[in-house]
PDB file of N, CA and C in Angstrom:
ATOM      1  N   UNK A   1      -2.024  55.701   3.288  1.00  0.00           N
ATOM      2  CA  UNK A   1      -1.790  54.653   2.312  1.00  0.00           C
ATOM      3  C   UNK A   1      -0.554  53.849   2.678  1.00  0.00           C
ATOM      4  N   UNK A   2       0.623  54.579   3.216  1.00  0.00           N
ATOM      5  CA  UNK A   2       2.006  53.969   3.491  1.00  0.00           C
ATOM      6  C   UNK A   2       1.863  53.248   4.624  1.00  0.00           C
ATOM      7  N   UNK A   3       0.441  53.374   5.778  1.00  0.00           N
ATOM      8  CA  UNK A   3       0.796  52.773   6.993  1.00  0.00           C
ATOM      9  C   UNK A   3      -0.372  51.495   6.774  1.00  0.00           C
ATOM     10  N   UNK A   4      -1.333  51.423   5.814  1.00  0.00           N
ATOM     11  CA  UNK A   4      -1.971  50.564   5.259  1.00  0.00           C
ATOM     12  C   UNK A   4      -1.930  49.472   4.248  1.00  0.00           C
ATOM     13  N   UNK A   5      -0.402  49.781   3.576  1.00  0.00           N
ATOM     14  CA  UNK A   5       0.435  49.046   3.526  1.00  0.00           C
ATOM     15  C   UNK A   5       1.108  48.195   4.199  1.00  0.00           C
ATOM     16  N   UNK A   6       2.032  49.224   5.035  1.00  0.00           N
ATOM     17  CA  UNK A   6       2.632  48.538   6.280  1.00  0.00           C
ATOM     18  C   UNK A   6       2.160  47.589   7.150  1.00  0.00           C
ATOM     19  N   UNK A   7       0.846  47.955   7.287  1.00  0.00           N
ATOM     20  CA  UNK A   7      -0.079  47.094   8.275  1.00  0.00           C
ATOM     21  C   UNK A   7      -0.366  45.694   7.681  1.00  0.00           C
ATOM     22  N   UNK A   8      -0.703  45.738   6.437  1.00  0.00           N
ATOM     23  CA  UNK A   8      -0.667  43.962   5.267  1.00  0.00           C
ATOM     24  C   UNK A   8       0.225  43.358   5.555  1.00  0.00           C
ATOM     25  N   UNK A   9       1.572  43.979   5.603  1.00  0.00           N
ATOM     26  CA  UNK A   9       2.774  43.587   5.707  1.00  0.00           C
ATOM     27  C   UNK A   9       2.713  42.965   6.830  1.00  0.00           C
ATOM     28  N   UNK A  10       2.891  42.884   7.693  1.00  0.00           N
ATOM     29  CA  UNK A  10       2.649  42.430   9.083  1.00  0.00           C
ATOM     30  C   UNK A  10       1.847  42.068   9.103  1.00  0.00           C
ATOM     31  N   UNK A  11       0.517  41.924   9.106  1.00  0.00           N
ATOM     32  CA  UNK A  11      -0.230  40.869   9.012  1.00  0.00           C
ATOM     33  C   UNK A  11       0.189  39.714   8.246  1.00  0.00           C
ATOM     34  N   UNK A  12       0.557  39.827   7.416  1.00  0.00           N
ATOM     35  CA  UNK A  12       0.905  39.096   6.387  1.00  0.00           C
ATOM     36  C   UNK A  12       1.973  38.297   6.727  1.00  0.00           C
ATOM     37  N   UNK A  13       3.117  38.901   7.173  1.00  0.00           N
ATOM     38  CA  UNK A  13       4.546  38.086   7.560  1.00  0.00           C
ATOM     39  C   UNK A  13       4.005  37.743   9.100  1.00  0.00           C
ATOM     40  N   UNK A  14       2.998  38.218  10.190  1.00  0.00           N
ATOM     41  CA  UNK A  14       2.321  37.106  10.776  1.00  0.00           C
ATOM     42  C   UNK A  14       1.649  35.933  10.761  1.00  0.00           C
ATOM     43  N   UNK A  15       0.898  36.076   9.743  1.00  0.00           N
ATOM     44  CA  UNK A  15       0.283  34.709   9.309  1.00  0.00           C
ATOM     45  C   UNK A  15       1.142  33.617   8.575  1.00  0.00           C
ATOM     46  N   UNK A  16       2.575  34.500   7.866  1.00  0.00           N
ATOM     47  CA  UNK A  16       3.187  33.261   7.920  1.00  0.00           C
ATOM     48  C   UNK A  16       4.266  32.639   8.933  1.00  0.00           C
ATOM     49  N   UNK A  17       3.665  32.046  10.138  1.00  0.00           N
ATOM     50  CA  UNK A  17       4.730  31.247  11.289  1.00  0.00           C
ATOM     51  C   UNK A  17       5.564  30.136  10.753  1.00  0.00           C
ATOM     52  N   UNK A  18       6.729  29.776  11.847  1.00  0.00           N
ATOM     53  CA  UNK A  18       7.399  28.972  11.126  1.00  0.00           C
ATOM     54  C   UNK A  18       6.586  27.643  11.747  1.00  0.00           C
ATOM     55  N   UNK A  19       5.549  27.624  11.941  1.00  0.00           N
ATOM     56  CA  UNK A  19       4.533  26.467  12.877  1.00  0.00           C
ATOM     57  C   UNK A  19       4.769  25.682  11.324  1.00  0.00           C
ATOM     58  N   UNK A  20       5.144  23.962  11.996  1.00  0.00           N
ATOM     59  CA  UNK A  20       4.490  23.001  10.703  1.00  0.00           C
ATOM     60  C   UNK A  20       3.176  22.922  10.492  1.00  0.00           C
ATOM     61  N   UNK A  21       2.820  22.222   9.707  1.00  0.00           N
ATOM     62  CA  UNK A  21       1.422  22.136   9.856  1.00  0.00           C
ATOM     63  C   UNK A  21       1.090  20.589  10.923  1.00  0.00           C
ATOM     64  N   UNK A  22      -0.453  20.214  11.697  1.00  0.00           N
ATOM     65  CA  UNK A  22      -0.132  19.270  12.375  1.00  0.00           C
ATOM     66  C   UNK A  22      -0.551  17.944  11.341  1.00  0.00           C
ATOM     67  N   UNK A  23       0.569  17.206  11.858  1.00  0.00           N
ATOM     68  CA  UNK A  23       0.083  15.986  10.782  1.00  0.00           C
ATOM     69  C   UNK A  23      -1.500  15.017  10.879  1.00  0.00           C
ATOM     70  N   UNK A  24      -1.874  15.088   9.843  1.00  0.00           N
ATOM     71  CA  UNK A  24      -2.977  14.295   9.714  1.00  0.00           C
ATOM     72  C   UNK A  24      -3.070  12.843   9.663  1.00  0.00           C
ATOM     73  N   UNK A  25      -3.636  12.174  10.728  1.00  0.00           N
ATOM     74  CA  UNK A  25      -3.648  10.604  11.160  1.00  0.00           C
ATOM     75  C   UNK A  25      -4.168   9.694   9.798  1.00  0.00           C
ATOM     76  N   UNK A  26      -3.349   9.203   9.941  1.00  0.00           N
ATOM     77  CA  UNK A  26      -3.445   8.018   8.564  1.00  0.00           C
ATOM     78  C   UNK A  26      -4.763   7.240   8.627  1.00  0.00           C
ATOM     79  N   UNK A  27      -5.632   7.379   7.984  1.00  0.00           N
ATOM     80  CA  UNK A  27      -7.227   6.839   7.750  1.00  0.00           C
ATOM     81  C   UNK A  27      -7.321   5.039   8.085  1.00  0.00           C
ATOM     82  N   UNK A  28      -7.987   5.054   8.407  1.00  0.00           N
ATOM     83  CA  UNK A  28      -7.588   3.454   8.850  1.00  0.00           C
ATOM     84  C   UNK A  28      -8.493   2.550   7.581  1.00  0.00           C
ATOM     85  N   UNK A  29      -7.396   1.496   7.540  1.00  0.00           N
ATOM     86  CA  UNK A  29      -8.291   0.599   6.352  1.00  0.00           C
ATOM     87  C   UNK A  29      -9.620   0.026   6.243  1.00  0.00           C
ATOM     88  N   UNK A  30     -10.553   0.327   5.636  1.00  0.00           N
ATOM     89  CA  UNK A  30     -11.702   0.129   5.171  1.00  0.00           C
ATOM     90  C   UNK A  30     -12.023  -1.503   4.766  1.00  0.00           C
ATOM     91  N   UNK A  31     -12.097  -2.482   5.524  1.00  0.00           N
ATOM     92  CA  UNK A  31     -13.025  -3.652   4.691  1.00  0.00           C
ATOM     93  C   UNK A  31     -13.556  -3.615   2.990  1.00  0.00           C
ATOM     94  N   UNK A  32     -13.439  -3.890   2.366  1.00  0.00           N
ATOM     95  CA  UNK A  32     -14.288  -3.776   0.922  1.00  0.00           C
ATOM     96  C   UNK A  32     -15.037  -5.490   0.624  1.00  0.00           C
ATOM     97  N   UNK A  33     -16.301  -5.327   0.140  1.00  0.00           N
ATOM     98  CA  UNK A  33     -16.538  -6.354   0.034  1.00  0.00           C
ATOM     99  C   UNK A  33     -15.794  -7.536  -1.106  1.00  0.00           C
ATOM    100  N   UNK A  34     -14.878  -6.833  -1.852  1.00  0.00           N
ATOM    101  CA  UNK A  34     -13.592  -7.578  -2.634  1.00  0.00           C
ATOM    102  C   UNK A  34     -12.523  -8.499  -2.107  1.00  0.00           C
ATOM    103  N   UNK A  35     -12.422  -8.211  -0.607  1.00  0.00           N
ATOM    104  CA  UNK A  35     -11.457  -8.460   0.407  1.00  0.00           C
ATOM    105  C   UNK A  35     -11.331 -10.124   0.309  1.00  0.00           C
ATOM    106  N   UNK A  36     -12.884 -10.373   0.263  1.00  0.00           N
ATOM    107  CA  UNK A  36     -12.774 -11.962   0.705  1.00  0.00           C
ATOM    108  C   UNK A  36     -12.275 -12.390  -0.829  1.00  0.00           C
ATOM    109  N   UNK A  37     -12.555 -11.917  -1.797  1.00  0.00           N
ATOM    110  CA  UNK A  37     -12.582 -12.442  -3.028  1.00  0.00           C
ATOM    111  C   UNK A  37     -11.117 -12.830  -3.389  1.00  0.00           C
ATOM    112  N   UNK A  38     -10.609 -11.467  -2.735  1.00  0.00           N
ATOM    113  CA  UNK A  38      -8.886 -11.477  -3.312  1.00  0.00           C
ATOM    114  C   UNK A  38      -8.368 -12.710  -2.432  1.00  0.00           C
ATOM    115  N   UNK A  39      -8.227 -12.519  -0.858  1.00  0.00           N
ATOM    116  CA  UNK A  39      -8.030 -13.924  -0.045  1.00  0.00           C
ATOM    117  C   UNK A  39      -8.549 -14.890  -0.853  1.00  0.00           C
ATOM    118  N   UNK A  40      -9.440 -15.646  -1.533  1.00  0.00           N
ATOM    119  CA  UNK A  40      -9.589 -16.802  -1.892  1.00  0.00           C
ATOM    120  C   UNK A  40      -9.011 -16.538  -3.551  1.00  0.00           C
ATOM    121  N   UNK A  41      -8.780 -15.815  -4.386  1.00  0.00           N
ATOM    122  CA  UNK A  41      -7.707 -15.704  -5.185  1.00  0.00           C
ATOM    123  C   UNK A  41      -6.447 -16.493  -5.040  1.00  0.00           C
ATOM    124  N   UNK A  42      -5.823 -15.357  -3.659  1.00  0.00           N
ATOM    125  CA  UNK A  42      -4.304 -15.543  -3.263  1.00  0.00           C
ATOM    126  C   UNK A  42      -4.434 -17.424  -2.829  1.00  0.00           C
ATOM    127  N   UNK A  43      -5.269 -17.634  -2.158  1.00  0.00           N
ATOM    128  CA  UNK A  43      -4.998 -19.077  -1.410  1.00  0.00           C
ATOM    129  C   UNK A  43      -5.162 -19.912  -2.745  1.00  0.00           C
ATOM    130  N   UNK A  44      -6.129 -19.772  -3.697  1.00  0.00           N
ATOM    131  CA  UNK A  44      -6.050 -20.923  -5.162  1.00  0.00           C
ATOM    132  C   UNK A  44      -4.900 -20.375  -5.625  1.00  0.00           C
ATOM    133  N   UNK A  45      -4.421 -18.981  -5.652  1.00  0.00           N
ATOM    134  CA  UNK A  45      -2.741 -19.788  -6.519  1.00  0.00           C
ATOM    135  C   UNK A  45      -1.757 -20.041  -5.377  1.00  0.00           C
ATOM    136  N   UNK A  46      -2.180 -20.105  -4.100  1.00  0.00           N
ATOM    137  CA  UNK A  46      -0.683 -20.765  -3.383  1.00  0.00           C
ATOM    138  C   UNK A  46      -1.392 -22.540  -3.511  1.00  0.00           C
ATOM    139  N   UNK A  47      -1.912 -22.621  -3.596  1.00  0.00           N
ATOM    140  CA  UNK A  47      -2.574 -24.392  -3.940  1.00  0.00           C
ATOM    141  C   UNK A  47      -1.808 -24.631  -5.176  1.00  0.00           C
ATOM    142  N   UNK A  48      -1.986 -23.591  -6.126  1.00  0.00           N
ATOM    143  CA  UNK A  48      -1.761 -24.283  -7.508  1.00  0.00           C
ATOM    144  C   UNK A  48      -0.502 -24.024  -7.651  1.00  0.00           C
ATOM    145  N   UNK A  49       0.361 -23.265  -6.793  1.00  0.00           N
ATOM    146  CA  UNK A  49       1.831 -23.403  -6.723  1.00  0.00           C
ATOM    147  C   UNK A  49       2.743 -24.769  -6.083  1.00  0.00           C
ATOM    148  N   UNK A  50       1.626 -24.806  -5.098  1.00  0.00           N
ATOM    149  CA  UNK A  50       1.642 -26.423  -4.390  1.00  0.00           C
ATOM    150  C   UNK A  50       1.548 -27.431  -5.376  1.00  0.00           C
ATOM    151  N   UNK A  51       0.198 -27.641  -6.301  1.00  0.00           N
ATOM    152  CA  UNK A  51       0.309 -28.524  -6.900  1.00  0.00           C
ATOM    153  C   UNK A  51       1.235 -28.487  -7.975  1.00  0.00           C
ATOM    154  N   UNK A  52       1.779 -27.532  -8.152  1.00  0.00           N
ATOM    155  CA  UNK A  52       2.810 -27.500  -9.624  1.00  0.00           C
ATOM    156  C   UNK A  52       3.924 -27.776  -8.947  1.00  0.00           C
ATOM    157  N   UNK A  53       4.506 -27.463  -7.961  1.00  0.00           N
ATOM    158  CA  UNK A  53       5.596 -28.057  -7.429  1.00  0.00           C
ATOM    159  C   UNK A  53       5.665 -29.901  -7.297  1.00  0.00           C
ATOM    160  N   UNK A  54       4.595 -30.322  -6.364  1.00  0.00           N
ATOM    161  CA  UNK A  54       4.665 -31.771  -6.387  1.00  0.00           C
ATOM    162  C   UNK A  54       4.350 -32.776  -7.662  1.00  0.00           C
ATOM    163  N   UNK A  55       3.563 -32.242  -8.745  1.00  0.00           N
ATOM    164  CA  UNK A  55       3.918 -32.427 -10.144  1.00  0.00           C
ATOM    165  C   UNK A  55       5.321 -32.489 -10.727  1.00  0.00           C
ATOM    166  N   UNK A  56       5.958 -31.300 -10.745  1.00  0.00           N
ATOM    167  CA  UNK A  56       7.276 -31.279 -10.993  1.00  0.00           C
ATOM    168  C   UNK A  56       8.376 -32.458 -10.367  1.00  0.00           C
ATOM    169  N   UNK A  57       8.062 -32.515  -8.958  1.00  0.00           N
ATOM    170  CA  UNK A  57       8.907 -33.384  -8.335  1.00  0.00           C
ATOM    171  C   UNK A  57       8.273 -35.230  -8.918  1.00  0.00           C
ATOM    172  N   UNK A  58       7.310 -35.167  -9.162  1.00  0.00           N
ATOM    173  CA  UNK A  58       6.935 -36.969  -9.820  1.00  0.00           C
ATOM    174  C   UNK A  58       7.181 -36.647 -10.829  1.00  0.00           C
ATOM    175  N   UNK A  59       7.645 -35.832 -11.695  1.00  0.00           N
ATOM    176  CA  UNK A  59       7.863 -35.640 -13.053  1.00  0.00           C
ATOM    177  C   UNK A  59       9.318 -36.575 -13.024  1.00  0.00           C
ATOM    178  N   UNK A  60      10.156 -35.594 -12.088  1.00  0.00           N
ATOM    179  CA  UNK A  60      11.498 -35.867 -12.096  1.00  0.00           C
ATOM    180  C   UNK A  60      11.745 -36.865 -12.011  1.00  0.00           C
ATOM    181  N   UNK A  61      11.119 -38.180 -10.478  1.00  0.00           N
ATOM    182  CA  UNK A  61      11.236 -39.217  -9.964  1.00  0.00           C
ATOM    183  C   UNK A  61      10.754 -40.258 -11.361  1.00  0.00           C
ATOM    184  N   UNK A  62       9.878 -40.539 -11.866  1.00  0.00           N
ATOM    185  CA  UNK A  62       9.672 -40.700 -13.002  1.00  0.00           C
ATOM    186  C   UNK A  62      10.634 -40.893 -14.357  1.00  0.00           C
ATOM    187  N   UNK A  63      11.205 -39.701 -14.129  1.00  0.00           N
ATOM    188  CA  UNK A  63      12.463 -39.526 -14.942  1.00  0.00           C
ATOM    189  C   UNK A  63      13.519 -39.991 -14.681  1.00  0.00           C
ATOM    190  N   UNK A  64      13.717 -40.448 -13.742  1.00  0.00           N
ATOM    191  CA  UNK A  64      14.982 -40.653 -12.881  1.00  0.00           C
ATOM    192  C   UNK A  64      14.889 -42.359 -12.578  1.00  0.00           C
ATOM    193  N   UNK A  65      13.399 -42.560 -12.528  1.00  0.00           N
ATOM    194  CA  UNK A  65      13.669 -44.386 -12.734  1.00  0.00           C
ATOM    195  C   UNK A  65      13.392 -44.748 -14.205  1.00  0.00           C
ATOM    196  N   UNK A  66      13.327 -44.060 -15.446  1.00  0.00           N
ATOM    197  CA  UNK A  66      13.732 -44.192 -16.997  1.00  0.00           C
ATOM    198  C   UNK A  66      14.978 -44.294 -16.939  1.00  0.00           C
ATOM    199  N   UNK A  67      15.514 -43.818 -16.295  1.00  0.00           N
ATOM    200  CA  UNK A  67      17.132 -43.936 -16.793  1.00  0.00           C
ATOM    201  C   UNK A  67      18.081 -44.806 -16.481  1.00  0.00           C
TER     202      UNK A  67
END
């Protein structure tokens, strides 16, 4: 019983090495058919950031020959 013990033991504090584990490669990004949707999202609000900017600026000019 004492050497069947002993024997777990060692097995046991063998199986735990100080080995890391090996790292697992980062999954590579997947296409989704959403992809295109979001791109034409992002590009209508950089347009409509465009157009709110050059709005703003004839706002001003505008303002600026009132005065």
């Amino acid at each position: 019983m004492k050497s069947l013990s002993l024997l777990l033991c060692a097995l046991a504090l063998g199986a735990c090495s100080g080995k890391p584990p090996e790292p697992k490669a980062k999954p590579a990004d997947v296409a989704t058919p959403f992809d295109a949707l979001k791109a034409n999202e992002q590009r209508a609000k950089d347009v409509q950031k465009v157009v709110d900017k050059q709005a703003d600026d004839q706002r001003k000019q505008i303002e600026a020959q009132e005065q």
